[in-house]
Protein backbone atom coordinates (compact mmCIF):
# COMPACT_ATOMS: atom_id res chain seq x y z
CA UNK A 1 0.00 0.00 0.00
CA UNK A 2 1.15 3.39 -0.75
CA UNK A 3 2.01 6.64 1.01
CA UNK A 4 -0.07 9.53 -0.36
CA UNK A 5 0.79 12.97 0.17
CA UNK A 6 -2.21 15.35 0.98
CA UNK A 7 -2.49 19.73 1.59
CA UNK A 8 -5.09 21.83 2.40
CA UNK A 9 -5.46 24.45 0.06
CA UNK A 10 -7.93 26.27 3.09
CA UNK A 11 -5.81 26.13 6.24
CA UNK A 12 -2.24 24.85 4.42
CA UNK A 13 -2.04 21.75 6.73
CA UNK A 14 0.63 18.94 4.84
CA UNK A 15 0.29 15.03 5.37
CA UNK A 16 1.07 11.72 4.34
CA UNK A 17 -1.93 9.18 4.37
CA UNK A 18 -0.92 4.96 4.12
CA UNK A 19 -3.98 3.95 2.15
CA UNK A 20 -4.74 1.60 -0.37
CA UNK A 21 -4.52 1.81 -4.13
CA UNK A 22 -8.81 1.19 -4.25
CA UNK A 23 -9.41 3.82 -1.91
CA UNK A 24 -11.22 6.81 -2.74
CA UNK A 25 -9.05 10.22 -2.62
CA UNK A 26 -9.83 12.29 0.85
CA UNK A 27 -11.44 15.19 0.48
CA UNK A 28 -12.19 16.62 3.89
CA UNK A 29 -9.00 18.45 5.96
CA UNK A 30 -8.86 16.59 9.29
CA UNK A 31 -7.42 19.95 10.80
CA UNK A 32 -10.00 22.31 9.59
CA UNK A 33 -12.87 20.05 8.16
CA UNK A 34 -12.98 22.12 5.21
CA UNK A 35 -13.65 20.24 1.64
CA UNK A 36 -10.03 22.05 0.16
CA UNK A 37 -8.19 18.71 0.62
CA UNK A 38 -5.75 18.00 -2.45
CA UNK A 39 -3.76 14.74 -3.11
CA UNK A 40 -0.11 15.75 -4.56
CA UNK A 41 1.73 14.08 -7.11
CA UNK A 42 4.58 12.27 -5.79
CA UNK A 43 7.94 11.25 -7.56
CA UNK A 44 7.61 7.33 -6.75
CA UNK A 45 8.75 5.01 -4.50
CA UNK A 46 12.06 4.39 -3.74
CA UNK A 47 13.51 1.20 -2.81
CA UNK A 48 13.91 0.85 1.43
CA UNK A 49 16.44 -1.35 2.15
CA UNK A 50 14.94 -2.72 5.85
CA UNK A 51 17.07 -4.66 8.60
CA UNK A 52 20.07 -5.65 8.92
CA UNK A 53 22.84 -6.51 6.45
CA UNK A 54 20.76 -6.81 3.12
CA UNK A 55 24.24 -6.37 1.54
CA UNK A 56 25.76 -9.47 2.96
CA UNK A 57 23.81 -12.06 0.67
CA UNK A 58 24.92 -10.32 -2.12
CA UNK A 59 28.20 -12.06 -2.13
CA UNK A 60 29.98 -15.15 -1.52
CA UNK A 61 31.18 -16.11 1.57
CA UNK A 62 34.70 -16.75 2.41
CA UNK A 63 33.96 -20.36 2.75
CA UNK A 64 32.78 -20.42 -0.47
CA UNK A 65 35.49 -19.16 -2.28
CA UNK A 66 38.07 -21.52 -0.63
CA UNK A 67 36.13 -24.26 -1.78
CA UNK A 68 36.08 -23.30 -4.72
CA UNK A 69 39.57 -22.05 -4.67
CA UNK A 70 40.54 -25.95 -3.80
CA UNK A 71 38.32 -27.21 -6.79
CA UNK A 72 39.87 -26.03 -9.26
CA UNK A 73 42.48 -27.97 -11.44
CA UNK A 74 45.79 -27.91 -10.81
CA UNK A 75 48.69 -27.64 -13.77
CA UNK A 76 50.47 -30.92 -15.08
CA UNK A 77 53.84 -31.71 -16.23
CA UNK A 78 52.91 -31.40 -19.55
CA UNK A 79 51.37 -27.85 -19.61
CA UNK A 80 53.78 -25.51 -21.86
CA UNK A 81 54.72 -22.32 -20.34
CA UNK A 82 53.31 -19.17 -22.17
CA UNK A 83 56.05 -17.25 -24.04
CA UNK A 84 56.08 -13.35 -23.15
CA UNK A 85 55.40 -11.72 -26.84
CA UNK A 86 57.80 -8.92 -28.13
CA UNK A 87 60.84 -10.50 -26.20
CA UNK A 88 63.67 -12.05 -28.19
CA UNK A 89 65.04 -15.27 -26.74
CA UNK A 90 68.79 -14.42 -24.88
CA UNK A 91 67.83 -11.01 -24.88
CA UNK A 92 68.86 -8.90 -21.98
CA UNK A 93 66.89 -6.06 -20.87
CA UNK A 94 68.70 -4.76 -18.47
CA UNK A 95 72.73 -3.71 -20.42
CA UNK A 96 72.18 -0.52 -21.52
CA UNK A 97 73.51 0.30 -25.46
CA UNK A 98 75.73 2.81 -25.02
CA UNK A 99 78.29 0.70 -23.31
């Protein structure tokens, strides 16, 4: 159910009714019983994150990770190292040229 914002336009009194969608719109001012009552056009709703740690199911545990961290396939023997592109073989990067 909604929050509806409500003014008077006779006295200037401000509220927020909870009422449901199916509800007729209020008409009388519950300060000054006048028939000036006018609902207001709100922005939306926004999301309300209620309680305590909504955040924390959002992502894996620790626990989780090291298992998975354990799972996961080991290299063999016959797995070729990756060669570094742009590098000639023997090739010394650190003497300078103007030796």
């Amino acid at each position: 159910m909604p929050t509806y914002d409500y003014v008077c336009d006779a006295c200037g009194h401000a509220f927020e009714l909870f009422q449901s969608m199916t509800d007729a719109v209020k008409r009388t001012c519950p300060e000054c019983k006048k028939r000036k009552l006018r609902r207001l056009i709100g922005t939306g709703g926004a999301i309300m994150f209620k309680g305590s740690g909504f955040y924390q199911t959002d992502y894996r545990s620790e626990s989780y990770k090291k298992a998975a961290a354990a799972d996961k396939p080991t290299s063999t023997k016959n797995d070729k190292p990756k060669k570094e592109s742009g590098s000639k073989p023997g090739a010394d990067s650190s003497k300078s040229s103007s030796d």
